[in-house]
N, C-alpha and C. Protein backbone atom coordinates (compact mmCIF):
# COMPACT_ATOMS: atom_id res chain seq x y z
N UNK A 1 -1.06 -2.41 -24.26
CA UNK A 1 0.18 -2.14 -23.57
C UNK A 1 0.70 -0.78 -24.01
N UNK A 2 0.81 0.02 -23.16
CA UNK A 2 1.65 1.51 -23.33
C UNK A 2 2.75 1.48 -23.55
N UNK A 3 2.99 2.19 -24.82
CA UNK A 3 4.64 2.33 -25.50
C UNK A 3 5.33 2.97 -24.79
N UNK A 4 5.36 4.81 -24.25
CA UNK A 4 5.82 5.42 -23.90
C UNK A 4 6.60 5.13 -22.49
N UNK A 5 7.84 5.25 -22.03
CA UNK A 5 8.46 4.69 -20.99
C UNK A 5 8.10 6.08 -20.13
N UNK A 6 8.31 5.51 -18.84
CA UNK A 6 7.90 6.19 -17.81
C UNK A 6 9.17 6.04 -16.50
N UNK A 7 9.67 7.32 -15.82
CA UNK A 7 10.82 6.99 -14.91
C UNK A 7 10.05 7.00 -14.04
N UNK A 8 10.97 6.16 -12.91
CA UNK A 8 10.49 5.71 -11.66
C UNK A 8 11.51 7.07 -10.91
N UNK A 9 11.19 8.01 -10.75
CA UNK A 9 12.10 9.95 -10.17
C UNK A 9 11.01 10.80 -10.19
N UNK A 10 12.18 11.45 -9.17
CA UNK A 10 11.24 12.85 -9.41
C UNK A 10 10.69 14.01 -10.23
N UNK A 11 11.43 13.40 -11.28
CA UNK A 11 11.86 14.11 -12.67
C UNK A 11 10.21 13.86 -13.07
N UNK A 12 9.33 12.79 -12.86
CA UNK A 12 8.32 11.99 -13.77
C UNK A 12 6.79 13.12 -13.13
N UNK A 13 6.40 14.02 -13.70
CA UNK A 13 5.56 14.96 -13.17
C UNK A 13 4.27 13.98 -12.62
N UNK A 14 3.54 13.35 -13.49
CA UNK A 14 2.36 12.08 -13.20
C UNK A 14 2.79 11.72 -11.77
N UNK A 15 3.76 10.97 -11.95
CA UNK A 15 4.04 9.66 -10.58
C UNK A 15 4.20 11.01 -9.43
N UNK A 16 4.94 12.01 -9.51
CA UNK A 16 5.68 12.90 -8.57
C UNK A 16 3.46 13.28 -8.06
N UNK A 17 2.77 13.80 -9.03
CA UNK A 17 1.08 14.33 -8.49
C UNK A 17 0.49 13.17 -7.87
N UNK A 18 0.87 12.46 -8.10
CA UNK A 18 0.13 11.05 -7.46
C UNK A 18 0.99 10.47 -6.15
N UNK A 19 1.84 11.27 -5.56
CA UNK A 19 2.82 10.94 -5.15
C UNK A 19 2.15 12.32 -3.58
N UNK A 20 1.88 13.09 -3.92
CA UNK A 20 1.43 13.93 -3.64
C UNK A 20 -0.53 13.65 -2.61
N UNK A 21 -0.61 12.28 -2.90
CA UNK A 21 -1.91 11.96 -2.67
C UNK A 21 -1.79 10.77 -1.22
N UNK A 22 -2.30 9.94 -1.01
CA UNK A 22 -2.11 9.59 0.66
C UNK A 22 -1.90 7.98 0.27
N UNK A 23 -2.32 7.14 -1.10
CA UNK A 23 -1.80 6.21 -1.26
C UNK A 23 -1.72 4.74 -0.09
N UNK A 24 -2.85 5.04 0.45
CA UNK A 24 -3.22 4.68 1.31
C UNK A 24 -4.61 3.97 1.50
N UNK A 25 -5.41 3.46 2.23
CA UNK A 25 -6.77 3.17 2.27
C UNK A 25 -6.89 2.95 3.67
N UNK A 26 -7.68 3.01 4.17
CA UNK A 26 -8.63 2.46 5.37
C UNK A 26 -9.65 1.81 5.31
N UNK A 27 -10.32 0.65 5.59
CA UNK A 27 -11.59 0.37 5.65
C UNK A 27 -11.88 0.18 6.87
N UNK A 28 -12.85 0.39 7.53
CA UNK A 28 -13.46 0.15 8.65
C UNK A 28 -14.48 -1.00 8.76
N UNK A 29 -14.39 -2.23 8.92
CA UNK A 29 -16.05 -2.82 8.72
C UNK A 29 -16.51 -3.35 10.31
N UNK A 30 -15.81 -3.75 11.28
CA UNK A 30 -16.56 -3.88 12.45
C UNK A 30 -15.99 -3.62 13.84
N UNK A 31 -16.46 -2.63 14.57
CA UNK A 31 -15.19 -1.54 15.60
C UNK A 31 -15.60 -2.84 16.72
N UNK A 32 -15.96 -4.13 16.65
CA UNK A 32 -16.18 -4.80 17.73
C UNK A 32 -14.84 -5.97 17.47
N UNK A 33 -14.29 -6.08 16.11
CA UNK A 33 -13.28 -6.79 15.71
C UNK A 33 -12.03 -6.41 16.21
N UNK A 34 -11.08 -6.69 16.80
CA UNK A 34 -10.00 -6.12 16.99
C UNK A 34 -8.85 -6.69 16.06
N UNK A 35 -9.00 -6.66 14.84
CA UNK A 35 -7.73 -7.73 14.16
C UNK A 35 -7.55 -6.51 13.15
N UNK A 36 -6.63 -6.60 12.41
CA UNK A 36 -6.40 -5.50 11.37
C UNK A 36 -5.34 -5.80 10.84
N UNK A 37 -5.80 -6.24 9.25
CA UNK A 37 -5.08 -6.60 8.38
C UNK A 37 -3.84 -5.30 7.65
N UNK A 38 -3.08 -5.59 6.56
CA UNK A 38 -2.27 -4.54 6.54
C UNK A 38 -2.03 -5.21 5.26
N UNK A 39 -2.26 -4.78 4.22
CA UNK A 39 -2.15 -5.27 2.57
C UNK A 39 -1.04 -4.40 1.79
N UNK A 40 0.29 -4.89 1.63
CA UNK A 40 1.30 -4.67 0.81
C UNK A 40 1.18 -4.63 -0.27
N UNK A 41 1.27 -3.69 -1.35
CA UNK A 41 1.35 -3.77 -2.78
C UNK A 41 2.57 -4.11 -3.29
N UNK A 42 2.97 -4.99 -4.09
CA UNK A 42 4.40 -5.44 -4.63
C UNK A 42 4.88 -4.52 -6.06
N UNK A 43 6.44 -4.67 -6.37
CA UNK A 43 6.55 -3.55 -7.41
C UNK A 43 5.65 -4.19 -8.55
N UNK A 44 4.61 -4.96 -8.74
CA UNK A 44 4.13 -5.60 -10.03
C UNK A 44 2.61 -4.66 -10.04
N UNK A 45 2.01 -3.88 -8.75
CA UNK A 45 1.48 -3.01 -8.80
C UNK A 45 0.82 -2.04 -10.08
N UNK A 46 1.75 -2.18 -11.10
CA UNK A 46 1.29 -1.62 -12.46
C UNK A 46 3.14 -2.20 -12.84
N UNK A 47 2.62 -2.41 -14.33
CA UNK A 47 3.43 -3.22 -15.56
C UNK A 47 2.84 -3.11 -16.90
N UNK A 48 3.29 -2.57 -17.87
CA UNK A 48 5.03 -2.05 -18.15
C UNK A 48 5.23 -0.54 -17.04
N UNK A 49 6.17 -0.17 -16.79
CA UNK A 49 6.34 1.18 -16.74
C UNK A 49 6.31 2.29 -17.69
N UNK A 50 5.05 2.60 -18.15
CA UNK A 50 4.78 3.97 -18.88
C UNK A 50 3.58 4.15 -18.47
N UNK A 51 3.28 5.11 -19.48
CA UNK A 51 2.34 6.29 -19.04
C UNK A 51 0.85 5.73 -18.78
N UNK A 52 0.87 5.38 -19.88
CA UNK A 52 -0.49 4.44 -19.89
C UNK A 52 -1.11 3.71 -19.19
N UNK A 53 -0.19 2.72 -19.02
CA UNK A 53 -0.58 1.61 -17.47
C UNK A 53 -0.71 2.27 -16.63
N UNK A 54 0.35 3.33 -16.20
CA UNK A 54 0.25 4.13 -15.00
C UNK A 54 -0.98 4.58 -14.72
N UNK A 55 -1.40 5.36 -15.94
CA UNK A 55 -2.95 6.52 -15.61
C UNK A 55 -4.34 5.51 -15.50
N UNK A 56 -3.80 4.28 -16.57
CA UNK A 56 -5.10 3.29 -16.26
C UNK A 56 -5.21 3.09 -15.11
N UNK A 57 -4.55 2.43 -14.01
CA UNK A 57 -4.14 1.59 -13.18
C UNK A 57 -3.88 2.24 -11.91
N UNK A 58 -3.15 3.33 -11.51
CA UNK A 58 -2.83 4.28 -10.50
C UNK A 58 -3.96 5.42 -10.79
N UNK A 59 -3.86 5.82 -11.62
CA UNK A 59 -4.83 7.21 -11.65
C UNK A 59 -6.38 6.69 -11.50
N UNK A 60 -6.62 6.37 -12.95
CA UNK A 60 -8.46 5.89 -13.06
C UNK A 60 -8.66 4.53 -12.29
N UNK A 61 -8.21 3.40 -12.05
CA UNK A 61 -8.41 2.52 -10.95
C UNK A 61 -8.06 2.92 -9.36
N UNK A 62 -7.27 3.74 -9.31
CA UNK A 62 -7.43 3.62 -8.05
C UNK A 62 -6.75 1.98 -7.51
N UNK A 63 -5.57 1.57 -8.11
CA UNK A 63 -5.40 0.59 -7.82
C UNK A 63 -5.22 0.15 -6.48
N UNK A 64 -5.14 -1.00 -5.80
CA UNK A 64 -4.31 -1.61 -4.92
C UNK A 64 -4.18 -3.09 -4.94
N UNK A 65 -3.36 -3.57 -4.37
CA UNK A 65 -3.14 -5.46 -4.84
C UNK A 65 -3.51 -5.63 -3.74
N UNK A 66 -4.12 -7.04 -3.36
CA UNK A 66 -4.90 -7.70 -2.54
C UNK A 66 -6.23 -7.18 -1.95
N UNK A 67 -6.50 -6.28 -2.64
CA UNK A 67 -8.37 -6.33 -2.61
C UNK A 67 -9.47 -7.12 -2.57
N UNK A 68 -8.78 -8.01 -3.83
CA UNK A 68 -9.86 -9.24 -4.12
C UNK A 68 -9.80 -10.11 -3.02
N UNK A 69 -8.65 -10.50 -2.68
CA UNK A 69 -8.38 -11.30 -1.52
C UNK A 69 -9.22 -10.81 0.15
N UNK A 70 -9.08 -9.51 -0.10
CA UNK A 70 -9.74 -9.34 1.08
C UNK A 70 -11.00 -9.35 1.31
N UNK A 71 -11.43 -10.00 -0.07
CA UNK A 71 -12.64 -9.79 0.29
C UNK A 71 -13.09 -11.00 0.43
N UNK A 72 -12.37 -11.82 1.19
CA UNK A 72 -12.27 -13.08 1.29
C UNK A 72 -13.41 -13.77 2.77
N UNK A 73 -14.37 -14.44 2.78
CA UNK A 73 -15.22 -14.32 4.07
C UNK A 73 -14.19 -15.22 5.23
N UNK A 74 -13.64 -15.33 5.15
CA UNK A 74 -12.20 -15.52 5.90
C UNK A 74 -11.70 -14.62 6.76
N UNK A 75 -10.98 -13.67 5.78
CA UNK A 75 -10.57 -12.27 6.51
C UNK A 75 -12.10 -11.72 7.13
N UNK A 76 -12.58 -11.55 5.90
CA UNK A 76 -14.04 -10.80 7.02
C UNK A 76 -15.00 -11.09 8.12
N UNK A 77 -14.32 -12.65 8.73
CA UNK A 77 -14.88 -12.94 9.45
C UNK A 77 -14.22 -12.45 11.08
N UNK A 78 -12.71 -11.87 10.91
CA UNK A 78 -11.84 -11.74 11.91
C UNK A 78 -11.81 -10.10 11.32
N UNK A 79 -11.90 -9.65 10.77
CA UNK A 79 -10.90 -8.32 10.50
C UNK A 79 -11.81 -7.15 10.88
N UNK A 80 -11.68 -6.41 11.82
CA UNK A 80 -12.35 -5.12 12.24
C UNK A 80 -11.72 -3.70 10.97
N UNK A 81 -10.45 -4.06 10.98
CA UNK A 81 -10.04 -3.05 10.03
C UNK A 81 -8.79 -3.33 9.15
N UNK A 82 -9.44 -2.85 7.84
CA UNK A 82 -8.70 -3.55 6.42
C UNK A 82 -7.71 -2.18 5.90
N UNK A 83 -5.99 -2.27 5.82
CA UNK A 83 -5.49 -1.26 5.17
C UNK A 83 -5.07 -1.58 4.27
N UNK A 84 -4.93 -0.57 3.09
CA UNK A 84 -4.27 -1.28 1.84
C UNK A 84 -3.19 -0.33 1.66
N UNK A 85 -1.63 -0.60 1.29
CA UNK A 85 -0.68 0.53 0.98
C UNK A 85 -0.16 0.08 -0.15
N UNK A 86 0.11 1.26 -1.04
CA UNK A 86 0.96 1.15 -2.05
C UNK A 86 2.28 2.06 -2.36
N UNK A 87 3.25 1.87 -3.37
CA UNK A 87 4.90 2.42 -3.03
C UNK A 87 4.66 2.75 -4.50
N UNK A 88 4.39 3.81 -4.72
CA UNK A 88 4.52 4.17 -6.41
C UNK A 88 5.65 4.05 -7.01
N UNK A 89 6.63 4.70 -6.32
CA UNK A 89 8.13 4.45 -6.67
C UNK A 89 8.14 3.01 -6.76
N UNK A 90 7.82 1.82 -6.31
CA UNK A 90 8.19 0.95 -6.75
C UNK A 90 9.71 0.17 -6.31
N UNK A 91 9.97 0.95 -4.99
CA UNK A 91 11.22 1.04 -4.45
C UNK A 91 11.53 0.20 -3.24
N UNK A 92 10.79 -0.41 -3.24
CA UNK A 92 10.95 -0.98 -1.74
C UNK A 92 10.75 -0.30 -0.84
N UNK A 93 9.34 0.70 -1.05
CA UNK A 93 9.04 1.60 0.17
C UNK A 93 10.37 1.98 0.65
N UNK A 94 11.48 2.24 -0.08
CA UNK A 94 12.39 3.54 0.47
C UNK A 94 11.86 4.72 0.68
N UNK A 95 10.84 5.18 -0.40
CA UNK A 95 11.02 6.54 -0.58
C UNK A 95 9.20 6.88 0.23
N UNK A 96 8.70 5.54 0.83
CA UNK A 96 7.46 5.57 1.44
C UNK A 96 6.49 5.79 0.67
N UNK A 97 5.21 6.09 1.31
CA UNK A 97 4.43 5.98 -0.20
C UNK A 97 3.54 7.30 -0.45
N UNK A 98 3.96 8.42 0.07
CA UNK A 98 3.89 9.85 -0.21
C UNK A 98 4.49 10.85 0.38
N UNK A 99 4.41 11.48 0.12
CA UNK A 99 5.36 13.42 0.43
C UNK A 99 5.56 13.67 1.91
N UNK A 100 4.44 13.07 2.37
CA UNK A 100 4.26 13.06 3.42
C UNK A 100 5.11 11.76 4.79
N UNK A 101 4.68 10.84 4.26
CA UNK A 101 5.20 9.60 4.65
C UNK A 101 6.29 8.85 3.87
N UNK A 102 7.40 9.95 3.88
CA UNK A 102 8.48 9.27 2.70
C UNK A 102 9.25 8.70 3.09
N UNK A 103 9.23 7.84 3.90
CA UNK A 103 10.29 6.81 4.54
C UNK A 103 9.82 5.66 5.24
N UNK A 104 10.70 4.73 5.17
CA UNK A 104 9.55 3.27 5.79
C UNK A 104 9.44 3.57 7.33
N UNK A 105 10.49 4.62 7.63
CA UNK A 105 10.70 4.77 9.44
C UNK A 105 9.06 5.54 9.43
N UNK A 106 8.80 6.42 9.01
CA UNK A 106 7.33 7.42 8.74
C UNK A 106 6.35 6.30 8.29
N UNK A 107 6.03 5.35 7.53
CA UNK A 107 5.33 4.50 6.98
C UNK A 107 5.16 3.26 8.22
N UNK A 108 5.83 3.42 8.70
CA UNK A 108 5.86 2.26 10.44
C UNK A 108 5.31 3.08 11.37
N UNK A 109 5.52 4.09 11.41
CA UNK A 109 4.91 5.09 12.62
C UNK A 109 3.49 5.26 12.18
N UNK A 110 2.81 5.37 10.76
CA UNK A 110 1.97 5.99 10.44
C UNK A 110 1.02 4.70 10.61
N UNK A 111 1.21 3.58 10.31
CA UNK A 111 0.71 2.53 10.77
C UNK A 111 0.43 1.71 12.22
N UNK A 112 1.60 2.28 12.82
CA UNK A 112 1.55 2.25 14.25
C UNK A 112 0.07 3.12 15.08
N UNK A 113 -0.07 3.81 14.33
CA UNK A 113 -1.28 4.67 15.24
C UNK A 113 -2.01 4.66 14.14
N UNK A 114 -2.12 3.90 12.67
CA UNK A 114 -3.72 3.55 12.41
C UNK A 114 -4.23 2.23 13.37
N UNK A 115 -2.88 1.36 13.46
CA UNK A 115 -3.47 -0.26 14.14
C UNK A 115 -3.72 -0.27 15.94
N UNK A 116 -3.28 0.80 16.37
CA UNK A 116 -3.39 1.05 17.46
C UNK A 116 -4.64 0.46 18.01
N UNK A 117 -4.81 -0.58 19.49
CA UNK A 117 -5.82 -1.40 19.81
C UNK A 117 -6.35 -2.98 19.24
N UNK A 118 -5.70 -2.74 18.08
CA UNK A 118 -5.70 -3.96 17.00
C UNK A 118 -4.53 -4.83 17.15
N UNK A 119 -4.58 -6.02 16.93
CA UNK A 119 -3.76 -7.10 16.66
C UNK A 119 -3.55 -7.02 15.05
N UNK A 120 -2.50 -7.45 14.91
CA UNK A 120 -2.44 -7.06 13.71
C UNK A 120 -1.85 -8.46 12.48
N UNK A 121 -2.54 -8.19 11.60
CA UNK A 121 -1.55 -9.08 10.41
C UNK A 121 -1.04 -8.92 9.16
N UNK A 122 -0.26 -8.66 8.96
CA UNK A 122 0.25 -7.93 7.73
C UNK A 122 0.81 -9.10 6.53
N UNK A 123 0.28 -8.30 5.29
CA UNK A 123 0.56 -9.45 4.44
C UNK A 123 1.26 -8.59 2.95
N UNK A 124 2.28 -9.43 2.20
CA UNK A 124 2.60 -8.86 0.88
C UNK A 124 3.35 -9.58 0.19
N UNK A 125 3.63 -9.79 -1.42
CA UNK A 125 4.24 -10.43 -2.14
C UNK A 125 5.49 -9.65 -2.70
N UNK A 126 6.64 -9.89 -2.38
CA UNK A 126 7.64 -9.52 -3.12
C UNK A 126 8.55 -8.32 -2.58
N UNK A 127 7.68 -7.69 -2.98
CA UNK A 127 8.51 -5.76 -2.42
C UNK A 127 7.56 -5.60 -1.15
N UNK A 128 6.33 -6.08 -1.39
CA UNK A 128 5.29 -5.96 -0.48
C UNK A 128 5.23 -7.05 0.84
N UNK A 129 5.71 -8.26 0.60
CA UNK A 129 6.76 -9.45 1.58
C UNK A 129 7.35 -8.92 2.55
N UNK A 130 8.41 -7.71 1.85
CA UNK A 130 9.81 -6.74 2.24
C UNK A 130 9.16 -6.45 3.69
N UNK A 131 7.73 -5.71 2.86
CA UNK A 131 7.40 -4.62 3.68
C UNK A 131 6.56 -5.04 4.88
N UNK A 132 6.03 -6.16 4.47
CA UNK A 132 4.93 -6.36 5.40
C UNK A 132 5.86 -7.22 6.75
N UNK A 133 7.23 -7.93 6.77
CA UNK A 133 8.22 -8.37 7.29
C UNK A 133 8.52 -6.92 8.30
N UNK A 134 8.69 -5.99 7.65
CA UNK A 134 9.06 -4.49 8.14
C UNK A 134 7.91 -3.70 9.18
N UNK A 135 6.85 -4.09 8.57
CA UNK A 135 5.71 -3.45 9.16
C UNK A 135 5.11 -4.45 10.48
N UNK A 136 5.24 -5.52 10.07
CA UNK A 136 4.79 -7.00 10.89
C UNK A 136 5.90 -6.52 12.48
N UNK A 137 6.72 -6.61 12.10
CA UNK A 137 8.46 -6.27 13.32
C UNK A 137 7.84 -5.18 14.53
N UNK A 138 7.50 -4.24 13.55
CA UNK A 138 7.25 -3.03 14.35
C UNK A 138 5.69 -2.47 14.69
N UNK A 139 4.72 -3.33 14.26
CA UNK A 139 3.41 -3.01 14.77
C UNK A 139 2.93 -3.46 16.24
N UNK A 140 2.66 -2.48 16.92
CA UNK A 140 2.29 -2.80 18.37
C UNK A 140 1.97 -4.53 18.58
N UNK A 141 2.15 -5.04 19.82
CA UNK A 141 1.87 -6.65 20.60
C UNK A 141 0.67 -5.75 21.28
């Protein structure tokens, strides 16, 4: 467990470079599937908040929550295309989940034209619940 505390701002140089990155995933596994899942990361994403967890976990993993799950022959029996998002901030996707896409209004749009053609199902625990409630509302019928 990492001692050093870590802010959830812009002040935090690490989170702000990683922040800077697309925080995002795509998988593609079958363009004949039309279903497309949408995987919420919750603020439990990395724990404690410092440095350590962070660089383990965000930096060298490459994290995202519900991976394992997706790799479920369940989902893969329906899912043409698998997204995974994560909110570094830890904010309830206020602040979106990069530089680019910093707002959930930008984070709905940006998803709107990855799921485009797809039916969609969105899933998340907690902050990721929030979001996938948010994202679920506004992804194309």
């Amino acid at each position: 467990m990492g001692s050093q505390q870590f802010t959830l701002d812009e002040h935090n140089s690490l989170l702000m470079e990683q922040y800077q990155k697309d925080n995002f995933r795509v998988l593609d596994l079958d363009a004949k599937k039309k279903t497309c899942f949408i995987f919420f990361s919750s603020n439990g994403l990395y724990f404690p908040n410092d440095v350590e967890t962070f660089q383990q976990t965000v930096v060298e993993k490459d994290r995202y929550e519900w991976e394992n799950i997706a790799q479920s022959s369940l989902i893969r029996r329906f899912a043409g295309r698998l997204i995974f998002v994560r909110d570094l901030f830890k904010a309830w996707y206020v602040t979106g989940i990069n530089a680019r896409v910093n707002s959930i209004d930008k984070l709905i749009a940006m998803l709107k034209d990855l799921t485009e053609g797809y039916e969609v199902i969105t899933c998340g625990g907690s902050a990721g619940g929030y979001m996938s409630t948010l994202g679920g509302a506004g992804a194309p019928r």
